[in-house]
Protein backbone atom coordinates (compact mmCIF):
# COMPACT_ATOMS: atom_id res chain seq x y z
CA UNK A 1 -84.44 -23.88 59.13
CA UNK A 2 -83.15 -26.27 56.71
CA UNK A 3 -79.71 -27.51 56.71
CA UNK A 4 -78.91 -25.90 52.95
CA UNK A 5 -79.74 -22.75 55.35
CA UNK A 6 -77.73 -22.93 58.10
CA UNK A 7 -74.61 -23.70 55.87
CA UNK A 8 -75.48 -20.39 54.55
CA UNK A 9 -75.81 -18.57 57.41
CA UNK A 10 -72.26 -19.72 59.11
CA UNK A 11 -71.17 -19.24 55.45
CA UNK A 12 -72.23 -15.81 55.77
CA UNK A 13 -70.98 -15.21 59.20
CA UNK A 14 -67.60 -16.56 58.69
CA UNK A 15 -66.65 -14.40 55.90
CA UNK A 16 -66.88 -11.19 57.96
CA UNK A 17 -65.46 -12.79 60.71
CA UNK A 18 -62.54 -13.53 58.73
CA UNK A 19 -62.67 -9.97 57.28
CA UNK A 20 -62.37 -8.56 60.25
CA UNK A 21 -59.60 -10.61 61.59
CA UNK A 22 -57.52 -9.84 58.94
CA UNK A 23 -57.81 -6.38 59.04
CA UNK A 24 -57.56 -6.36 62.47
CA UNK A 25 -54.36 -8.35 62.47
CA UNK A 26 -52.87 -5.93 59.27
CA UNK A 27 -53.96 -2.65 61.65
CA UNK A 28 -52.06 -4.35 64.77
CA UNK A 29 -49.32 -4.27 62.69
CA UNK A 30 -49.61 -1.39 61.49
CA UNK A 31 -50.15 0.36 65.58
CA UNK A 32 -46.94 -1.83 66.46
CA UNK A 33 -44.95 0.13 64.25
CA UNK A 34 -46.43 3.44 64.97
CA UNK A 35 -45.52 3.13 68.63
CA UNK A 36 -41.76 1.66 68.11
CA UNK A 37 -40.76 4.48 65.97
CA UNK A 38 -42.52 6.84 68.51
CA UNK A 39 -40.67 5.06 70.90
CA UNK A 40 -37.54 5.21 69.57
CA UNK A 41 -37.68 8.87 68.69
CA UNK A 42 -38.11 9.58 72.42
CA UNK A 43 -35.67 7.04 73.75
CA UNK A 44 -32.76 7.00 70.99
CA UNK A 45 -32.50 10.09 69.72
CA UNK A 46 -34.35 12.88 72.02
CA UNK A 47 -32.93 11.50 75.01
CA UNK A 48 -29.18 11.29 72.79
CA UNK A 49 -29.72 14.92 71.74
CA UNK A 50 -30.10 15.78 75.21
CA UNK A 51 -26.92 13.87 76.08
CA UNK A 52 -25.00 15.40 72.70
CA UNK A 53 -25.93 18.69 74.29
CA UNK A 54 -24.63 18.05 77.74
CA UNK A 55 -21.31 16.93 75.60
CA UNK A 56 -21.20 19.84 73.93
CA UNK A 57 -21.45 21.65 76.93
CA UNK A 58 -18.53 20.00 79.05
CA UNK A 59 -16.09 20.35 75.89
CA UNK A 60 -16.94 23.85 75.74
CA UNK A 61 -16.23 24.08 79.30
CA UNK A 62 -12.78 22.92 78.61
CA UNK A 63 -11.81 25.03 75.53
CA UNK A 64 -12.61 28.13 77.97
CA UNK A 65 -10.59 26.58 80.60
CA UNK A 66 -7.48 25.42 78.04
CA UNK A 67 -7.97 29.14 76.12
CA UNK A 68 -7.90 31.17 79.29
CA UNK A 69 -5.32 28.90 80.34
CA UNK A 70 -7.46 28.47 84.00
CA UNK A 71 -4.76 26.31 86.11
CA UNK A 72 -7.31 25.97 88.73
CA UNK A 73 -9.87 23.92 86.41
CA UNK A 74 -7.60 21.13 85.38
CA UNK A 75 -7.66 20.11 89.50
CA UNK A 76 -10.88 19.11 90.74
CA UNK A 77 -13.40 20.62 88.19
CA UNK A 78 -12.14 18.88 85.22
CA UNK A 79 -11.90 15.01 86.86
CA UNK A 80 -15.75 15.77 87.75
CA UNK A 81 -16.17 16.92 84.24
CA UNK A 82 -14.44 13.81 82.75
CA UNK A 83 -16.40 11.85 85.34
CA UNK A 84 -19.84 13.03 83.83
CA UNK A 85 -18.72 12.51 80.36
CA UNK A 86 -18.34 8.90 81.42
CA UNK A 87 -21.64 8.77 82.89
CA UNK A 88 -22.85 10.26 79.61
CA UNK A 89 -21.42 7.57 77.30
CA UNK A 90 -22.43 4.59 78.97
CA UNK A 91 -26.01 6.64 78.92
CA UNK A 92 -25.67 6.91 74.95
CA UNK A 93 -24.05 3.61 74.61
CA UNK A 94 -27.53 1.87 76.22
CA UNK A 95 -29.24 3.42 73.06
CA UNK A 96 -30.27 1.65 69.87
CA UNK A 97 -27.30 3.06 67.40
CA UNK A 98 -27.21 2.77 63.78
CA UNK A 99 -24.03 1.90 61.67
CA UNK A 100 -23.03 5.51 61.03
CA UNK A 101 -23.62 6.39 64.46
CA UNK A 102 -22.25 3.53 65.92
CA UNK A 103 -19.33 4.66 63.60
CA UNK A 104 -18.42 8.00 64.81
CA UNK A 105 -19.00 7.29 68.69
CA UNK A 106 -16.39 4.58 68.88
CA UNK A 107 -14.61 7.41 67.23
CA UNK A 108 -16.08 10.06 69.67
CA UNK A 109 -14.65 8.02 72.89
CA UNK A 110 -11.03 7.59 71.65
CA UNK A 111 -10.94 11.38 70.79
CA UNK A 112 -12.36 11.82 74.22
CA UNK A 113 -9.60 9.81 75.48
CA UNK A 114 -6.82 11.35 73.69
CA UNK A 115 -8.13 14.46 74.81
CA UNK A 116 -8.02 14.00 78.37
CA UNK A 117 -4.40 12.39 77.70
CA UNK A 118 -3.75 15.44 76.41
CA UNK A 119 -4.57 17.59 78.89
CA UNK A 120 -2.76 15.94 81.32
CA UNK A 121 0.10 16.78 79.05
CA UNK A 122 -0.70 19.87 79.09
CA UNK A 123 -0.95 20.92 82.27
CA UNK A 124 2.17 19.18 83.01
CA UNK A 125 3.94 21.44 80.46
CA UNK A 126 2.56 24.44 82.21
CA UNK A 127 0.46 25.11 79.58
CA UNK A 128 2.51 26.22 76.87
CA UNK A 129 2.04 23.83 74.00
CA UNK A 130 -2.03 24.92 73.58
CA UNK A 131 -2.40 24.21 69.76
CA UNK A 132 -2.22 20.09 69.97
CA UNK A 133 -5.09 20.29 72.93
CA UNK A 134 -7.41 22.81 70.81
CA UNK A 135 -7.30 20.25 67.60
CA UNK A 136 -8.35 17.45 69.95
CA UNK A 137 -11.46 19.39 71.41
CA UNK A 138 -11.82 20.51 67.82
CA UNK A 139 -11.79 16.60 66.53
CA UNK A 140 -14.62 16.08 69.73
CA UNK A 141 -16.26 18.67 68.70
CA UNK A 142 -16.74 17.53 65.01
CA UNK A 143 -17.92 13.99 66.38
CA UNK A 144 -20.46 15.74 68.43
CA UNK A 145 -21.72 17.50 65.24
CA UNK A 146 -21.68 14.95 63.32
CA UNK A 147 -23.87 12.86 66.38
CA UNK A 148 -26.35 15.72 66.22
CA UNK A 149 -26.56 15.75 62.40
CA UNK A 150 -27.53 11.85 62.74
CA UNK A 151 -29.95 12.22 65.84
CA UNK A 152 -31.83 14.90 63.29
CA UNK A 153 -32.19 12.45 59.97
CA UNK A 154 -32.85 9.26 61.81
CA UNK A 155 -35.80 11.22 63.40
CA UNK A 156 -36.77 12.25 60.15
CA UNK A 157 -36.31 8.56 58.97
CA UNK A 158 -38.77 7.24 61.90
CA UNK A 159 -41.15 10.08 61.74
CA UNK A 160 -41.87 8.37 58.09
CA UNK A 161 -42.20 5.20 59.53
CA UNK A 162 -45.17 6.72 61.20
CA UNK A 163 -46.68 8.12 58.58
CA UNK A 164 -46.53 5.69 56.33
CA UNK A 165 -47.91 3.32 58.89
CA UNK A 166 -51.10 5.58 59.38
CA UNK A 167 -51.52 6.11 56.54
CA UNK A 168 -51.30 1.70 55.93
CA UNK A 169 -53.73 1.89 58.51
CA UNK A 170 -56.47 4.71 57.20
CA UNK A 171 -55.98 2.70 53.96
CA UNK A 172 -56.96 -0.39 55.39
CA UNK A 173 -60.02 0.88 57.28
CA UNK A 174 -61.44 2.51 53.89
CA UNK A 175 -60.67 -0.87 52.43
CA UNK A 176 -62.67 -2.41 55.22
CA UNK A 177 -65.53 -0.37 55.40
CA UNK A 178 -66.12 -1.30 51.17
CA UNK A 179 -65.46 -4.89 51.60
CA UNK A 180 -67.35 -5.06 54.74
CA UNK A 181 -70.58 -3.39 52.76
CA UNK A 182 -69.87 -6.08 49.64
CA UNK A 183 -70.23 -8.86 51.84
CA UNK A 184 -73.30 -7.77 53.63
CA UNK A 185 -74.63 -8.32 49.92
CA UNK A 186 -73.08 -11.18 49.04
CA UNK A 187 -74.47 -12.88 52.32
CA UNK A 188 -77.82 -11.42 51.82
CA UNK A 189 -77.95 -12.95 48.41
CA UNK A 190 -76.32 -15.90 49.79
CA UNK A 191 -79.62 -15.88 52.92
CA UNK A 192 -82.38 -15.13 50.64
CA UNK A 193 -81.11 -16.96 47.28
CA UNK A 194 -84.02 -20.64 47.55
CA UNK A 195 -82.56 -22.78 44.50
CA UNK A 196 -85.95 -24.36 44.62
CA UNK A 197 -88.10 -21.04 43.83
CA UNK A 198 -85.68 -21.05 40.83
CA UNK A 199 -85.50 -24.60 39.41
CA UNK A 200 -89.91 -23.64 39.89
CA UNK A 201 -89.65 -20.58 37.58
């Protein structure tokens, strides 16, 4: 085998390779971002949805409590109450927030605190000023809406993340498969091309 020859051959061989490794690289990608936004629709917003719900639940259990005007909840059963909800934040705090969201939990914790100010107000009045407590678990109740209406849209927003990464990806491999076939030619020319049977003819 002549040297003309092997230059051609490693030629040949070194174009796929480097085909491939591209592609392979642009597909990584492309896999990376699949599994972070399938990541982070588990972790940051089904896990927070959860956690919205068990809110939701704990405020509801107080607007029974402040509407039947239970004196026995506001003892024990509410400071466990207000003890989960602050296990609860610092669970959704952990999580990767956007701006919005970021927005209207900083505002969701000091309506949460004014609330349970204001409960201790109110049981101290013997519950007879009800209307100022019921617009505060009405004001946490909005926050937790609006939470819920962001865990729903940024879900959305990753779920398209995914797509359009697969789709990158199916993209790519079509693309590979056709320039993977036009270099098999190009190196067999490349292989069985002899300038000297030409410059002959």
């Amino acid at each position: 085998m002549t040297i003309l020859n092997k230059i051609k051959w490693v030629l040949g061989i070194l174009m796929i390779f480097v085909l491939i490794l591209a592609t392979n690289l642009i597909d990584r990608n492309n896999f990376l971002r699949v599994k972070d936004s399938v990541i982070t629709i588990y972790e940051d917003r089904l896990v927070v949805n959860d956690i919205i719900f068990e809110f939701s639940q704990y405020v509801h259990e107080k607007e029974i409590a402040m509407m039947g005007k239970d004196s026995t909840f506001y003892g024990n059963r509410n400071l466990e109450i207000n003890d989960k909800i602050q296990t609860l934040v610092r669970r959704y705090s952990e999580t990767k927030l956007t701006k919005e969201e970021e927005r209207i939990f900083n505002d969701f914790r000091e309506n949460l605190e004014e609330l349970e100010s204001q409960e201790v107000a109110y049981v101290q009045n013997d519950m007879a000023e009800g209307a100022t407590l019921e617009s505060k678990i009405d004001r946490v109740k909005e926050n937790l809406h609006d939470l819920s209406k962001i865990q729903l849209s940024e879900g959305g927003r990753q779920m398209n993340i995914s797509k359009k990464a697969v789709d990158s990806v199916d993209l790519f491999t079509r693309l590979e498969i056709y320039v993977l076939i036009f270099l098999a030619i190009i190196v067999q020319v490349i292989i069985l091309y002899d300038p000297k049977k030409s410059s002959e003819d």
